[in-house]
Protein backbone atom coordinates (compact mmCIF):
# COMPACT_ATOMS: atom_id res chain seq x y z
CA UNK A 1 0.00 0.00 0.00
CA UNK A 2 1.58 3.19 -0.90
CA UNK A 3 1.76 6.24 1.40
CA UNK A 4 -1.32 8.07 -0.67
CA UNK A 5 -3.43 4.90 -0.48
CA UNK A 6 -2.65 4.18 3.57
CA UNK A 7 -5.36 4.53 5.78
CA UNK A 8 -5.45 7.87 7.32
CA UNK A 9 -4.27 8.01 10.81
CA UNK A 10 -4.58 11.01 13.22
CA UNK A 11 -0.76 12.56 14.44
CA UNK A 12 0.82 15.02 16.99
CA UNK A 13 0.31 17.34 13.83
CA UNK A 14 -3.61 17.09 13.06
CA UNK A 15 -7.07 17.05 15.68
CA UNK A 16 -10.05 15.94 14.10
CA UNK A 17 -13.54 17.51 15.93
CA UNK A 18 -17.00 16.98 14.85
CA UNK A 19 -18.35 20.45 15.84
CA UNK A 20 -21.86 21.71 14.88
CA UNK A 21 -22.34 22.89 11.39
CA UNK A 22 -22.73 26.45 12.88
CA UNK A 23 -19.37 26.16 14.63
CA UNK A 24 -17.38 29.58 13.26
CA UNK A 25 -14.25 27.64 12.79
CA UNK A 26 -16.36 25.15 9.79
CA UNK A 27 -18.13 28.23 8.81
CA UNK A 28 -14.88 30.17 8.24
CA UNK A 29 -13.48 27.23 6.20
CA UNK A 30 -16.51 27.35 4.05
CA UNK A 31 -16.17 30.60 3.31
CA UNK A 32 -12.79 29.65 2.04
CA UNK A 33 -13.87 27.20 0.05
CA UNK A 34 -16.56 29.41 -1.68
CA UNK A 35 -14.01 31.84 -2.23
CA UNK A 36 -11.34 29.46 -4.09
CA UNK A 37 -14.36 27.39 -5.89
CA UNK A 38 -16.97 29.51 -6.64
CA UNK A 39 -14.54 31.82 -9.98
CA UNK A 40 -14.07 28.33 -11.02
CA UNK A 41 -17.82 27.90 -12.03
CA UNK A 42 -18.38 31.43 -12.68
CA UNK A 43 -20.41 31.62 -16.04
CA UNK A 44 -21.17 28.10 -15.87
CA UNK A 45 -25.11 29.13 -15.71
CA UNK A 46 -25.01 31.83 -18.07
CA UNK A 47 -26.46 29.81 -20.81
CA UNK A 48 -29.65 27.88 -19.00
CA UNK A 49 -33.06 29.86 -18.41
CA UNK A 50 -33.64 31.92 -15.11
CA UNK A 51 -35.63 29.22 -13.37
CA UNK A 52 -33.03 25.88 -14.27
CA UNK A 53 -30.65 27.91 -12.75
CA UNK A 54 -32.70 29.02 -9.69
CA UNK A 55 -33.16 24.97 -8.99
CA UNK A 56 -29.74 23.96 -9.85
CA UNK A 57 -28.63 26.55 -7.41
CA UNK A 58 -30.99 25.25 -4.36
CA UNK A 59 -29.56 21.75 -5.29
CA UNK A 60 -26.50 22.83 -4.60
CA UNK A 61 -27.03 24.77 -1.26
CA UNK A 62 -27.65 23.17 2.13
CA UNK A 63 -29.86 23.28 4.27
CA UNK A 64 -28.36 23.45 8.18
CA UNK A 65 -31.20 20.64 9.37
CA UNK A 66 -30.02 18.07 7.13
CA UNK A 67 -26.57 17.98 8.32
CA UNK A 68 -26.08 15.24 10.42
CA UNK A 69 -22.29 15.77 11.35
CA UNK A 70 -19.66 18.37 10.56
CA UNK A 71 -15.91 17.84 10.70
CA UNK A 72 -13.00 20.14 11.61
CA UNK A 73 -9.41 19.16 11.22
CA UNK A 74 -7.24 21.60 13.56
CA UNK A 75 -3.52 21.84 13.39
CA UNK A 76 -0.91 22.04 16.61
CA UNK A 77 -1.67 25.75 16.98
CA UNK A 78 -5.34 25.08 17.15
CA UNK A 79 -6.22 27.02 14.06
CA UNK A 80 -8.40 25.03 11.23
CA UNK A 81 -7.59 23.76 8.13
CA UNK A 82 -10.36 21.09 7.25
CA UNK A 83 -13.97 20.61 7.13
CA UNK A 84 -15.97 17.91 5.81
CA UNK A 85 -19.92 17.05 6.60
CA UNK A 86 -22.37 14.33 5.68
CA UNK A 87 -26.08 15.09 4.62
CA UNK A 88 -29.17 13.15 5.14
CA UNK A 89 -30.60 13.07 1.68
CA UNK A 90 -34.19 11.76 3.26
CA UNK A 91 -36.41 8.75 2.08
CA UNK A 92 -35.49 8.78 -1.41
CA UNK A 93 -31.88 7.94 -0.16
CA UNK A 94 -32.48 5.97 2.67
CA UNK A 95 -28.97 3.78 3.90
CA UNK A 96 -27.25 6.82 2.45
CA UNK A 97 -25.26 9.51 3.27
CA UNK A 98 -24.27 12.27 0.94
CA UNK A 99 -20.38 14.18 2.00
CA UNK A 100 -20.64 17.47 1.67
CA UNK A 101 -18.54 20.99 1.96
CA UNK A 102 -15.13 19.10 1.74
CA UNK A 103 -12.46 21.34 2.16
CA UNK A 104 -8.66 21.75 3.00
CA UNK A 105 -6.98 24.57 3.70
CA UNK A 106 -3.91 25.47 0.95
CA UNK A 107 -1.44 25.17 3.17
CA UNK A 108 -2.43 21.83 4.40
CA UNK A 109 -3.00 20.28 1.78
CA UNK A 110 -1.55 17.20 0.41
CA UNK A 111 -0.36 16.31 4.50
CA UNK A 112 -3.23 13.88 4.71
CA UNK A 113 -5.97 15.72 6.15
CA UNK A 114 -8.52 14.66 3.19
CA UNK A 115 -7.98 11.38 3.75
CA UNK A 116 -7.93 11.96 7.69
CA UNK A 117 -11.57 13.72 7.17
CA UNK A 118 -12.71 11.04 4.64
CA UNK A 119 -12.03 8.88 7.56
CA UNK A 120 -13.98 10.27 9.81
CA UNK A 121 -16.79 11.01 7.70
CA UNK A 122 -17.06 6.93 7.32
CA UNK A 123 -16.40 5.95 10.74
CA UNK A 124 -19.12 8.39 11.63
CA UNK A 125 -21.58 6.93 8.38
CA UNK A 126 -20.65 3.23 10.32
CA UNK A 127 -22.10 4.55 13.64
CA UNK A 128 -24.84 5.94 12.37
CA UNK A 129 -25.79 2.60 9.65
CA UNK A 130 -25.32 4.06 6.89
CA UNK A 131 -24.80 1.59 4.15
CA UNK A 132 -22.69 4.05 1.66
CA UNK A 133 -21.79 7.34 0.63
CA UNK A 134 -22.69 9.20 -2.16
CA UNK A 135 -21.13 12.74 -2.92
CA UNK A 136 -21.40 15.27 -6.25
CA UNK A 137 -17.92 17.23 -7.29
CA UNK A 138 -17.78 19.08 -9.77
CA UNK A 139 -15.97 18.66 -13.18
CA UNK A 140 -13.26 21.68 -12.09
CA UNK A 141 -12.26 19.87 -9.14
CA UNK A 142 -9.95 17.34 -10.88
CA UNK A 143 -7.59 17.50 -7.38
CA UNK A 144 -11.32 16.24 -5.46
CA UNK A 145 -12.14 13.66 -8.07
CA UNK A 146 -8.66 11.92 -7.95
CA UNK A 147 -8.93 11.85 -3.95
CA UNK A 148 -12.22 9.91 -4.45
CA UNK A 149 -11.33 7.75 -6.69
CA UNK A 150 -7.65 6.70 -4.91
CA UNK A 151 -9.59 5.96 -1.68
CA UNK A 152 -12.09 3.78 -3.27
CA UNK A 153 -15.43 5.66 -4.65
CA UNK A 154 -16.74 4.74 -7.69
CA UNK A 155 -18.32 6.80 -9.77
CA UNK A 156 -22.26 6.40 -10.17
CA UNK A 157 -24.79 8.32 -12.56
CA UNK A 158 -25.74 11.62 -11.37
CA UNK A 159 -28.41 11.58 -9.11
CA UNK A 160 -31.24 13.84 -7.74
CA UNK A 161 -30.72 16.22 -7.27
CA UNK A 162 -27.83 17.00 -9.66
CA UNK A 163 -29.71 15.67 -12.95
CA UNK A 164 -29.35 18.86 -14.82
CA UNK A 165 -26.22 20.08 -14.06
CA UNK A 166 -23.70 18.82 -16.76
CA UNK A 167 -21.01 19.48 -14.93
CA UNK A 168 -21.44 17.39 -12.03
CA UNK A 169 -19.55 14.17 -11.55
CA UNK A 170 -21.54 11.53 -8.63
CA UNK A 171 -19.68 8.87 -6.88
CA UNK A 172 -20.69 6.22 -4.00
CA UNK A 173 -18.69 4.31 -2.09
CA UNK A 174 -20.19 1.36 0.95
CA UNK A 175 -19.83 1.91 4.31
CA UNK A 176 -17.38 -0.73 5.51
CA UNK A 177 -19.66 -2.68 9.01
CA UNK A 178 -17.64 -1.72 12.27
CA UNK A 179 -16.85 -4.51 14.05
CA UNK A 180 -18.88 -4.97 17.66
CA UNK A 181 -16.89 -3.70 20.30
């Protein structure tokens, strides 16, 4: 198993915290990550009528009361430099959880705190029976879609509700069963 494939494990260096989604430390990271995203997709709407993109953008958005855990990662200094959450998608979805708002800091990344949040994000899925994850990325996030793929998520057609965006990329991967303690 190479270094980028091995499990992720938490160090002196990195403090994983689920906090609530209003937690200012997760909402300062998403910030971030709207920031560095959003000019990526700018324009990407220009072209579909007023109401497509109205619904495409309240697909995308989240609502607070579906979150069912957020994730910080937190360096030595305390300051943080991840976030990750998972959604409950309702009925429709039932046994699944979608990951959502996955971000990492620039000057963190590529020290292991994706896979470290990934982590948690399916340890937490286990405890809560979740039988896989699903998540959307988008086709500009080429860094987000070769994390999924290296730690085992396959991708899966686009499902509600991302069905008319064209750029969105959909990928599920099963919740491994926690042994009994």
């Amino acid at each position: 198993m190479s270094g980028a494939d091995a499990p992720a494990v938490p160090s002196a260096e990195w403090l994983v915290e689920q906090v609530e989604w209003t937690d200012p430390r997760a909402h300062a990271l998403r910030d971030a990550m709207d920031a560095e995203i959003g000019p990526r997709y700018a324009g990407r709407l220009d072209d579909v009528p007023q109401d497509v993109a109205e619904r495409i953008g309240a697909a995308l958005s989240v609502a607070p009361e579906t979150i069912v855990a957020t994730v910080i990662v937190t360096g030595a200094e305390g300051g943080a430099v991840g976030h990750a959450a998972l959604r409950d998608l309702g009925a429709e979805f039932a046994g699944s959880l979608e990951v959502k708002r996955v971000y990492v800091a620039p000057d963190a990344r590529g020290s292991g705190v994706s896979r470290l949040l990934m982590a948690e994000l399916e340890r937490i899925a286990a405890d809560l029976g979740a039988q896989r994850l699903i998540l959307q990325t988008g086709d500009r996030q080429p860094e987000a879609v070769a994390l999924y793929e290296r730690i085992g998520y396959t991708r899966i057609p686009i499902y509600p509700p991302y069905l008319e965006i064209a750029f969105s990329q959909c990928f599920e991967k099963p919740v491994a069963r926690r042994a009994a303690a």
